[in-house]
Protein backbone atom coordinates (compact mmCIF):
# COMPACT_ATOMS: atom_id res chain seq x y z
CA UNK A 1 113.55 119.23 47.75
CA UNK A 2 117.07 119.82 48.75
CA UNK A 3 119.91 118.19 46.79
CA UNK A 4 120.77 115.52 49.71
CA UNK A 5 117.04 114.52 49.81
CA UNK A 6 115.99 111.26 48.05
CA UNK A 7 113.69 111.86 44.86
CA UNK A 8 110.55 110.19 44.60
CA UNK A 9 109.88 110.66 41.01
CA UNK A 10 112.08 111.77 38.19
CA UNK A 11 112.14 115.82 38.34
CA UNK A 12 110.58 118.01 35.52
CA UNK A 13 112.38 120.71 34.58
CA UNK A 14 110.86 124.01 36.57
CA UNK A 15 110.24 125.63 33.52
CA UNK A 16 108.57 122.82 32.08
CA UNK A 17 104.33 123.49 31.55
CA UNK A 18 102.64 120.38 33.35
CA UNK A 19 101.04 118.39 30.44
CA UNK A 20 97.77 119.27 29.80
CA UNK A 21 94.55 116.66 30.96
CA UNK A 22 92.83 114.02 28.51
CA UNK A 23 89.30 113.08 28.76
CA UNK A 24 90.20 109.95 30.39
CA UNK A 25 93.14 111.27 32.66
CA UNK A 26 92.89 111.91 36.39
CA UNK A 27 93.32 114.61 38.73
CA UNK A 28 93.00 113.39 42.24
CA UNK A 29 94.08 114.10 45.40
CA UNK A 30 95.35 110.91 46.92
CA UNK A 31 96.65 108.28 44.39
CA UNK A 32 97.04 104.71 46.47
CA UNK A 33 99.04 102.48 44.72
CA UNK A 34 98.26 98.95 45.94
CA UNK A 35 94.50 97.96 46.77
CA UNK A 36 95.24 95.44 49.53
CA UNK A 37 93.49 95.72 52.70
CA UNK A 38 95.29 98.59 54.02
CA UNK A 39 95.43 100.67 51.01
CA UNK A 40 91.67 100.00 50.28
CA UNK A 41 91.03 100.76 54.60
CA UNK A 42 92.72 103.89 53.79
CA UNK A 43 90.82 104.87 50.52
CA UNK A 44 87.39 104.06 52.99
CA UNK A 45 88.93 105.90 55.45
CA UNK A 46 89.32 108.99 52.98
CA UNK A 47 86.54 109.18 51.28
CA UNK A 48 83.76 110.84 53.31
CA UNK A 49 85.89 114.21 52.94
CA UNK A 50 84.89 114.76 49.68
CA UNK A 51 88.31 114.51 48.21
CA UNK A 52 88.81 112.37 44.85
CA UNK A 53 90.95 109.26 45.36
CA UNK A 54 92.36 107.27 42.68
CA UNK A 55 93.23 103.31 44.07
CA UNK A 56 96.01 101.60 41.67
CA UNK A 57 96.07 97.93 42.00
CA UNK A 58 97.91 95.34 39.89
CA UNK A 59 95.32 92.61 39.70
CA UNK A 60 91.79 92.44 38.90
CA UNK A 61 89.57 93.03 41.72
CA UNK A 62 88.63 89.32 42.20
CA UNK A 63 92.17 88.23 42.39
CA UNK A 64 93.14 90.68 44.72
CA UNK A 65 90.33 89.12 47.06
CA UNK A 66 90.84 85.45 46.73
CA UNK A 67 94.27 85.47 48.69
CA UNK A 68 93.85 82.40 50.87
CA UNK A 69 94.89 83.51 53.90
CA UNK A 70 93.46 84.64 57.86
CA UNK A 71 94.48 87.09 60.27
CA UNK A 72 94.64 87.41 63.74
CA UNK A 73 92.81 90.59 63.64
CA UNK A 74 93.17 93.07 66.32
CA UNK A 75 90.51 94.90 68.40
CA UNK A 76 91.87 98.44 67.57
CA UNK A 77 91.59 97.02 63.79
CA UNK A 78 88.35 96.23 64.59
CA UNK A 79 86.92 99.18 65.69
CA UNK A 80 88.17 100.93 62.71
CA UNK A 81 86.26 98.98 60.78
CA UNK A 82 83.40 99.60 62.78
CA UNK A 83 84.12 103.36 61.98
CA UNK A 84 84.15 102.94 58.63
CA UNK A 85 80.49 101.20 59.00
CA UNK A 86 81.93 97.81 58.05
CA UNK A 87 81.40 95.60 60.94
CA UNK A 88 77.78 94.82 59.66
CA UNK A 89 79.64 93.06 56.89
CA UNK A 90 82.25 91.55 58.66
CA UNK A 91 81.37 90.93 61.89
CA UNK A 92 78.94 87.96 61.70
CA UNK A 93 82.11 86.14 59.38
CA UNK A 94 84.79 86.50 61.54
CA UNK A 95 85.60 84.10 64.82
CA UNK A 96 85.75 85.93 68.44
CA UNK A 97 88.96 84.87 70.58
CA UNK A 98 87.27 84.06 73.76
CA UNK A 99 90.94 83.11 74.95
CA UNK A 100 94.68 83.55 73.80
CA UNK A 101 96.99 80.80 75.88
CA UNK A 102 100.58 81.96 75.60
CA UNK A 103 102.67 78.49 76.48
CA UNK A 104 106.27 78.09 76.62
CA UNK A 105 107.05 74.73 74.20
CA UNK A 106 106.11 71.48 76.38
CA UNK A 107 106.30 73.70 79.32
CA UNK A 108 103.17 73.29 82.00
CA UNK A 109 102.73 76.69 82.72
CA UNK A 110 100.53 78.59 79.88
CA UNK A 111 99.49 82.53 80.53
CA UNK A 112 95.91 83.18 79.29
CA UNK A 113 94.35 86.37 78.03
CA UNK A 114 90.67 86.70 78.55
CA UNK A 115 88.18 89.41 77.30
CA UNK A 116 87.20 90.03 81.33
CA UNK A 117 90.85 91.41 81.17
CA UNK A 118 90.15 94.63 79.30
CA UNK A 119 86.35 94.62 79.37
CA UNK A 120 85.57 93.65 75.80
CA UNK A 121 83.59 90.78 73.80
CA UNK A 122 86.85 88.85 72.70
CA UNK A 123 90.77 88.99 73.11
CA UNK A 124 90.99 88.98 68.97
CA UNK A 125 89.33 88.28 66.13
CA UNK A 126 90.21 85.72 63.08
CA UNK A 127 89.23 87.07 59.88
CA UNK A 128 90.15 86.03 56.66
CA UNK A 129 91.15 87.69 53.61
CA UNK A 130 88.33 87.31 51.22
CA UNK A 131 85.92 88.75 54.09
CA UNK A 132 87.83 92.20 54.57
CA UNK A 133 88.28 92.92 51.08
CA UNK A 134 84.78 91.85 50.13
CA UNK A 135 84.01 94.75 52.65
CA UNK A 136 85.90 97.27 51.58
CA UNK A 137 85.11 96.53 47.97
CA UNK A 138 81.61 97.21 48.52
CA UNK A 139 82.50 99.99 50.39
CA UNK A 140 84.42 102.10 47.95
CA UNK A 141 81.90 100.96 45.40
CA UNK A 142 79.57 103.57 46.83
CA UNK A 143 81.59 106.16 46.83
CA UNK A 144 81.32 108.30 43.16
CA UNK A 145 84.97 109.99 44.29
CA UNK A 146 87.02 107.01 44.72
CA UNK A 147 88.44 105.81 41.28
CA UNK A 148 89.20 102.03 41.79
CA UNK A 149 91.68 100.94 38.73
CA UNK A 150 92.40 97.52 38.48
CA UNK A 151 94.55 95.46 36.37
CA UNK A 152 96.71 98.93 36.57
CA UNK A 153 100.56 99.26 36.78
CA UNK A 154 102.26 102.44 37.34
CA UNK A 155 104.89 103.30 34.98
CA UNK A 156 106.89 106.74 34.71
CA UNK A 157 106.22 109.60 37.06
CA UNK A 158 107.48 112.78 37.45
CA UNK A 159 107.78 115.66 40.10
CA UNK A 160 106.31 119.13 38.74
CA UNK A 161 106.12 120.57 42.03
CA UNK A 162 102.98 121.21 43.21
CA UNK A 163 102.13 117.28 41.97
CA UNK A 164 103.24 113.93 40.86
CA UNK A 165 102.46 113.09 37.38
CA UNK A 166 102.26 109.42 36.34
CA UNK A 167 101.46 106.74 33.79
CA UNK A 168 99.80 104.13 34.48
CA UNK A 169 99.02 101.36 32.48
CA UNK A 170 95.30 100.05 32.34
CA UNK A 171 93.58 97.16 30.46
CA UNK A 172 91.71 100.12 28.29
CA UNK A 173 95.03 102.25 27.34
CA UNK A 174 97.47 104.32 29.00
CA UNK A 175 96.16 107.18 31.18
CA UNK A 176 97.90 109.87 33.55
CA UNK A 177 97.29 110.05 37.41
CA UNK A 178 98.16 113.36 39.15
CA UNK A 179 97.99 114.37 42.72
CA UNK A 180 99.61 116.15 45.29
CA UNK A 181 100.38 112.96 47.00
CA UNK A 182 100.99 109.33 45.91
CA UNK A 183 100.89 106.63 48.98
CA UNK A 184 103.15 103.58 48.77
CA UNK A 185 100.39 100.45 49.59
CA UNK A 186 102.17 98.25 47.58
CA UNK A 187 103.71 95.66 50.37
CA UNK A 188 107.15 94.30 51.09
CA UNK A 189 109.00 94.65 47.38
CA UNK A 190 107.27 98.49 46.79
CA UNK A 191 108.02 100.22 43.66
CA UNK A 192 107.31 103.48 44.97
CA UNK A 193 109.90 103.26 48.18
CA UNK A 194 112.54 101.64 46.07
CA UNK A 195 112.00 104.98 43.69
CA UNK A 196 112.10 107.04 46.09
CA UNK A 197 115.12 105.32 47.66
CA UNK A 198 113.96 105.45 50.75
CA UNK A 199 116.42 103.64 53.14
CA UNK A 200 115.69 100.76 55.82
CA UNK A 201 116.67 98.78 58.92
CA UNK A 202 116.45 94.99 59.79
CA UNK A 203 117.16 91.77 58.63
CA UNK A 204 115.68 88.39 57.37
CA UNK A 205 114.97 85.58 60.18
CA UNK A 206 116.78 82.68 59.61
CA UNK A 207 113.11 80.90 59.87
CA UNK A 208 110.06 80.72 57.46
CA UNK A 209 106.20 80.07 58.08
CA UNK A 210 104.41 77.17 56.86
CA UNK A 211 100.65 78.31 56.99
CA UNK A 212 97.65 75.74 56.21
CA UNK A 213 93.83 75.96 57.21
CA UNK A 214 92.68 72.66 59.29
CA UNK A 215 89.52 71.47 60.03
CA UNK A 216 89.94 69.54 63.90
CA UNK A 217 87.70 66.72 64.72
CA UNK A 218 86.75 68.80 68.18
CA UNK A 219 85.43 72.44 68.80
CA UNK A 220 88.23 75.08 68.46
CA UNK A 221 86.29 76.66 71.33
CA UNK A 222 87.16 79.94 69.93
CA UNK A 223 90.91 79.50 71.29
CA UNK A 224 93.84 80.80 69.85
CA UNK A 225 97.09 79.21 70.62
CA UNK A 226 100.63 80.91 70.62
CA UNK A 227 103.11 78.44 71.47
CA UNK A 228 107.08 79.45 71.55
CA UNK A 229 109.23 76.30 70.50
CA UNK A 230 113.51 76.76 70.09
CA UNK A 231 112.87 76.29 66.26
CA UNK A 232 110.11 79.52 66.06
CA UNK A 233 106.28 79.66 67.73
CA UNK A 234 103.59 77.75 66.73
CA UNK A 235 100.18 79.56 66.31
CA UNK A 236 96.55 78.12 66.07
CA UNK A 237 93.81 80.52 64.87
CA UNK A 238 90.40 79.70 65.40
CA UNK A 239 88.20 80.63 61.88
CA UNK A 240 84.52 80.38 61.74
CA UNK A 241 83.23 77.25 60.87
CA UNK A 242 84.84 75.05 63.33
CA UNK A 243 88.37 76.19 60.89
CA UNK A 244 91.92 76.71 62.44
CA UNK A 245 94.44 78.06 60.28
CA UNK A 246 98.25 77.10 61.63
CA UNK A 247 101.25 79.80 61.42
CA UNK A 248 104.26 77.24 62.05
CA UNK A 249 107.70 78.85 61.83
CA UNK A 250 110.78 76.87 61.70
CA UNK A 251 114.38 77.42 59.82
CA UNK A 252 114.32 77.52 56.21
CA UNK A 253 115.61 74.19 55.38
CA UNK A 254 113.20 72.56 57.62
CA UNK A 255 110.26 74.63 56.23
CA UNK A 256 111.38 74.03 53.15
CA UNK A 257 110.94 70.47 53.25
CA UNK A 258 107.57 70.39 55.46
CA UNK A 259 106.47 72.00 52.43
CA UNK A 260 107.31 68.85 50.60
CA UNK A 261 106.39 66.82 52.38
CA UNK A 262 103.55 64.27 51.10
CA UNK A 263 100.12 64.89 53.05
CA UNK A 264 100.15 62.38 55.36
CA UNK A 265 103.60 63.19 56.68
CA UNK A 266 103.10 66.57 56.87
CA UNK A 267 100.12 66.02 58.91
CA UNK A 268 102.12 63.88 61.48
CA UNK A 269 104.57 65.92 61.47
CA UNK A 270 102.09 69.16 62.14
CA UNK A 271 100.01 67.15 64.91
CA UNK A 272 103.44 66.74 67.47
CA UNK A 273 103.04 70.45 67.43
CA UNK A 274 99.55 70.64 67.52
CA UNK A 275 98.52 68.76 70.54
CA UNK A 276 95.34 66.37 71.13
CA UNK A 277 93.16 68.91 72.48
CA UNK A 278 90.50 69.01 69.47
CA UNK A 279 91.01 65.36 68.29
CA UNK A 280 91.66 64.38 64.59
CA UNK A 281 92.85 66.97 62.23
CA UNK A 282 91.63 67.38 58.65
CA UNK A 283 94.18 69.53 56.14
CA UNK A 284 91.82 71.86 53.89
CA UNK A 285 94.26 73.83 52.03
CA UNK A 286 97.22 72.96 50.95
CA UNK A 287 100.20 74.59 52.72
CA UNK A 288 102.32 77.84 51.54
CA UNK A 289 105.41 78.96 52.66
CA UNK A 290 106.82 82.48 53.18
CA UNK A 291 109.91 83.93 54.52
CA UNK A 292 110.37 85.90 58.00
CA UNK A 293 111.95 89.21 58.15
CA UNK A 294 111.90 92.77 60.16
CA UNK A 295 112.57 95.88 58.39
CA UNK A 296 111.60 99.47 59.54
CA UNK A 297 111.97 102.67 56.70
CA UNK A 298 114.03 104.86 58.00
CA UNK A 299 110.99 107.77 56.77
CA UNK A 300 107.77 107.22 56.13
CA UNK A 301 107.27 110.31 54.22
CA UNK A 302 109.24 112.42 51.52
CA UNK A 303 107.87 115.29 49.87
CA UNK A 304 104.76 113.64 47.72
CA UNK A 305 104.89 110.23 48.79
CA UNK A 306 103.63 108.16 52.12
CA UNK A 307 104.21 104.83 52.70
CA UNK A 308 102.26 102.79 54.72
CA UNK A 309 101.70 98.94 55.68
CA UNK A 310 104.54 96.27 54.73
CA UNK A 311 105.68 99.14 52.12
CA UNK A 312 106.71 101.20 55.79
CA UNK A 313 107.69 97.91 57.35
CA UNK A 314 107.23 94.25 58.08
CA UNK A 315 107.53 91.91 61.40
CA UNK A 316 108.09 88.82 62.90
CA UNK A 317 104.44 86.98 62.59
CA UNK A 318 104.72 86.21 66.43
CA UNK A 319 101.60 88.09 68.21
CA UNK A 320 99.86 88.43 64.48
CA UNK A 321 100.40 92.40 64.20
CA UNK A 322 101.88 93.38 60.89
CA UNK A 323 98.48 94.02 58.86
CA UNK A 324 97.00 95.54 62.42
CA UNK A 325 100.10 97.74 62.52
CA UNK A 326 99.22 98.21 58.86
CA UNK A 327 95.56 99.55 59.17
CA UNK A 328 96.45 101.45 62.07
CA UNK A 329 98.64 103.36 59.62
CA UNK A 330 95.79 103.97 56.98
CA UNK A 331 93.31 105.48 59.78
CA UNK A 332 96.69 107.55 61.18
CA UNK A 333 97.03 108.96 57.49
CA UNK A 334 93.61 109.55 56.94
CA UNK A 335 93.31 111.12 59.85
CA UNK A 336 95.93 113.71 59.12
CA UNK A 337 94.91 114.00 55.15
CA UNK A 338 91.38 115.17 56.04
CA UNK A 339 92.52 117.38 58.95
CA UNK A 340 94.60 118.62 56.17
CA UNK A 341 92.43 118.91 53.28
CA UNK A 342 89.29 120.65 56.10
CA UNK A 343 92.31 123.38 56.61
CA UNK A 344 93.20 123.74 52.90
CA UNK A 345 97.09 122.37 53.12
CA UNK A 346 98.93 121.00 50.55
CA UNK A 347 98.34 117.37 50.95
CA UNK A 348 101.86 116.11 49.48
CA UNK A 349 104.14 118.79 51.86
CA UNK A 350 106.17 117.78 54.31
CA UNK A 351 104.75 119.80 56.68
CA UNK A 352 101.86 117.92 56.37
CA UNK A 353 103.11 114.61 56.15
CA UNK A 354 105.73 114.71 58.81
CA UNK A 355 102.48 114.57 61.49
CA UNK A 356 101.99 110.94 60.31
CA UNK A 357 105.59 109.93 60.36
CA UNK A 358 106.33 111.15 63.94
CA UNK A 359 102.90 109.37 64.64
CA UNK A 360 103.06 106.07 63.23
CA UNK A 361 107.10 105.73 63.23
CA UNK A 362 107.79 105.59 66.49
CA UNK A 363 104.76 103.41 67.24
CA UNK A 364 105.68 100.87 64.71
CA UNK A 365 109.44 100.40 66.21
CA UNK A 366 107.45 99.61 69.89
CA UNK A 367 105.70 96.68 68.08
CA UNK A 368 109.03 95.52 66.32
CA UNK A 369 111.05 95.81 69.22
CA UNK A 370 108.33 93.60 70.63
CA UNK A 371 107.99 90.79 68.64
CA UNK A 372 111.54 90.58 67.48
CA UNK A 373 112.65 90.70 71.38
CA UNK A 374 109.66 87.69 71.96
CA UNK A 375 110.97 85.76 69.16
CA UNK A 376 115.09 86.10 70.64
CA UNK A 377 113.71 85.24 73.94
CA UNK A 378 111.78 82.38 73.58
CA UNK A 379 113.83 81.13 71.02
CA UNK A 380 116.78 81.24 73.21
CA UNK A 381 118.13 77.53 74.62
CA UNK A 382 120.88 79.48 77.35
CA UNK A 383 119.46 77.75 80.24
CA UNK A 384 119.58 81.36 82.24
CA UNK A 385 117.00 82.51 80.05
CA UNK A 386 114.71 79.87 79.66
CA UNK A 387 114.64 80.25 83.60
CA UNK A 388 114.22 83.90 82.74
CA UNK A 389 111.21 83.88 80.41
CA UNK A 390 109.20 81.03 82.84
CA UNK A 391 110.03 83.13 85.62
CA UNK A 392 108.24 86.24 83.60
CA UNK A 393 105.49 83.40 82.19
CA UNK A 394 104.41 83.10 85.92
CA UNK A 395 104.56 87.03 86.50
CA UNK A 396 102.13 87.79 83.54
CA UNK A 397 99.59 85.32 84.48
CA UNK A 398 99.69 86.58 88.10
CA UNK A 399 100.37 90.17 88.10
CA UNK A 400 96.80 91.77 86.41
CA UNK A 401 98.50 95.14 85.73
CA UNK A 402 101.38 93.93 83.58
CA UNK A 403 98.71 91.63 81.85
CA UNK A 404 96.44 94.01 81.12
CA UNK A 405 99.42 96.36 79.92
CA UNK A 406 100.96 93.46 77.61
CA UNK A 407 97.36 92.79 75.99
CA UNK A 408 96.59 96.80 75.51
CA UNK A 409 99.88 96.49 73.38
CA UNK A 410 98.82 93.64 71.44
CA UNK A 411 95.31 94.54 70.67
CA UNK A 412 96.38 97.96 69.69
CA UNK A 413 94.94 100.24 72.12
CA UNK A 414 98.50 101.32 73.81
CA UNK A 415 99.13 104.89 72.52
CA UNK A 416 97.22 107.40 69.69
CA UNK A 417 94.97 105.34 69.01
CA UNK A 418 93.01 106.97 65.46
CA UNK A 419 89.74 109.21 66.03
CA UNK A 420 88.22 106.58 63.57
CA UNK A 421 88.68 104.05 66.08
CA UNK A 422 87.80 105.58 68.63
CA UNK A 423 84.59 106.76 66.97
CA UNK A 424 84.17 103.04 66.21
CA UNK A 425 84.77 101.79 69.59
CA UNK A 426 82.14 104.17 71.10
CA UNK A 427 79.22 104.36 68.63
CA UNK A 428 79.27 100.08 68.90
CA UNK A 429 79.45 100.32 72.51
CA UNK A 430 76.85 102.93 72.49
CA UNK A 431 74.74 100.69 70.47
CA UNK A 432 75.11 97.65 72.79
């Protein structure tokens, strides 16, 4: 490291022996820290190379799963789960988007994304938390290399060089965790970036989401709804089950007090939104709130550390792609690691790890620039540009082309897309 570059860990002296290896320590050669979806997706991802991985994740496994909470789940995500040999175990619980309508408020004209328009068996997917980690639990269960430590916090570390050494608290004692590289899963408040102090970009959204799972009187019909109102969109996910879990964003104070709000109002409140279309609406869970913001690292590497996920960066929930943009960047760093590890590099140097920042980086700013510019736009009362955005409402629903562009973006499959998914993509299409 040069002096002007930030310091992941605390640095050893170079004279300084590394300690010497208990019976119960680790070596490894990834160390995840955060066993979410996208840091277990990237321990999958690694582990038919061979190479021992050590997962470090806060809770207990069953907590970490229990998150109540769906995702409009992408088809590129999709197909990397069908590389990693998960779709078996997902795919029968998750609900096919056989449309998206894209609607402007109470305005007539609505844009509508159909499978027919790239070829494939939905537009998305809704999947829900508890599925996809129940997946990838079982999946790094049968791997003998993969070291899954729950109930775990990291404490010190410290640079020797050639590795990270850290201490990490477990439920049976202290133990030490080295590796040539440590990876940041850790979400929006990571430890591990703020360490390193890794800089960032953006700002907080002066809106919130109010989220809630419904059950509607009428079929869902397997429709998702993204509706763009002056006070933030309005999203409807269809969830197996005849389920719809509701993204609303609005202001803070207003969120705020939905939150409140007894059940009964709330629902009233929910259903002017909502529309008619699938009758009566039952609430199933009670609502949760969280706040809005954009933020891009400005690296996603330094020497020893990768970040990846919300850790890298987070989004506006419009067009449900921060966890896609998220397991995109596990399959990205997997697929460098392993290209890496096959050509005996040093897993933690920059040399190495610079091939997944210029990858996923500049990727990641696309999407941002793209929701945060739908979110302006359509939240935007200047009577030009509501004339504006209808005028470019009636171009995407007419001109094919710049449909079929805007939905490659969405679903993922606009740019380097990752050999896993691409392996994924073909082998299920090969299998049809």
């Amino acid at each position: 490291m040069t002096a002007t570059t930030p310091q992941f860990s605390s640095p050893a002296q170079s004279d300084h022996p590394q300690p010497a290896l208990q019976p119960a320590d680790l070596a490894v050669e990834v160390a995840i820290v955060g066993g979410g979806i996208v840091g277990l997706t990237l321990a999958a991802a690694l582990a038919p190379s061979g190479m021992q991985i050590a997962v470090i994740e806060a809770q207990t496994a069953a907590a970490a799963a229990s998150r109540q909470r769906a995702y409009a789940f992408s088809l590129t995500s999709a197909d990397i789960f069908k590389g990693l040999g998960l779709w078996p175990q997902v795919g029968p619980h998750i609900c096919h988007f056989d449309q998206v309508q894209l609607s402007d408020g109470d305005y007539g004209k609505v844009v509508r994304f159909l499978p027919s328009d790239l070829g494939t068996d939905a537009v998305y997917y809704g999947a829900e938390h508890g599925v996809l980690m129940a997946a990838l639990q079982g999946a790094i269960a049968a791997f003998p290399n993969i070291h899954y430590l729950c109930s775990a916090t990291l404490g010190t570390t410290h640079d020797y060089g050639e590795c990270t050494v850290a201490e990490v608290n477990t439920p049976e004692g202290n133990i030490t965790v080295r590796s040539p590289l440590f990876v940041a899963a850790d979400g929006k408040g990571s430890s591990l970036r703020q360490r390193a102090g890794i800089g960032s970009l953006g700002w907080r959204y002066r809106q919130s989401c109010v989220t809630t799972v419904l059950e509607p009187e009428h079929s869902h019909q397997n429709t998702a709804y993204e509706r763009f109102w002056p006070s933030g969109p309005f999203a409807i996910l269809p969830l197996p089950g005849q389920r719809c879990q509701v993204v609303w964003t609005v202001p803070h104070a207003e969120a705020e007090a939905i939150l409140h709000l007894p059940e009964a109002e709330f629902m009233a409140e929910l259903e002017q939104r909502y529309g008619g279309q699938m009758g009566q609406l039952r609430r199933l869970t009670a609502p949760a709130m969280f706040p809005v913001q954009l933020m891009q690292c400005d690296r996603y590497v330094l020497p020893r550390l990768a970040l990846v996920g919300d850790a890298a960066h987070s989004c506006h929930p419009v067009g449900g792609q921060g966890l896609n943009m998220g397991i995109r960047d596990a399959a990205a760093l997997a697929e460098v690691l392993t290209a890496a590890h096959q050509q005996g590099h040093d897993l933690g140097s920059l040399t190495v790890l610079r091939r997944y920042d210029r990858w996923r980086r500049l990727e990641n700013w696309v999407i941002l620039s793209f929701t945060d510019g739908l979110t302006r736009i359509f939240s935007n009362r200047l009577l030009p540009v509501v004339v504006l955005r209808r005028s470019g409402l009636w171009i995407l629903s007419h001109v094919s082309p710049l449909k079929r562009l805007a939905l490659r973006l969405m679903t993922g499959r606009l740019g380097r897309v990752p050999r896993l998914a691409q392996m994924g993509r073909q082998g299920y299409d090969s299998a049809l």
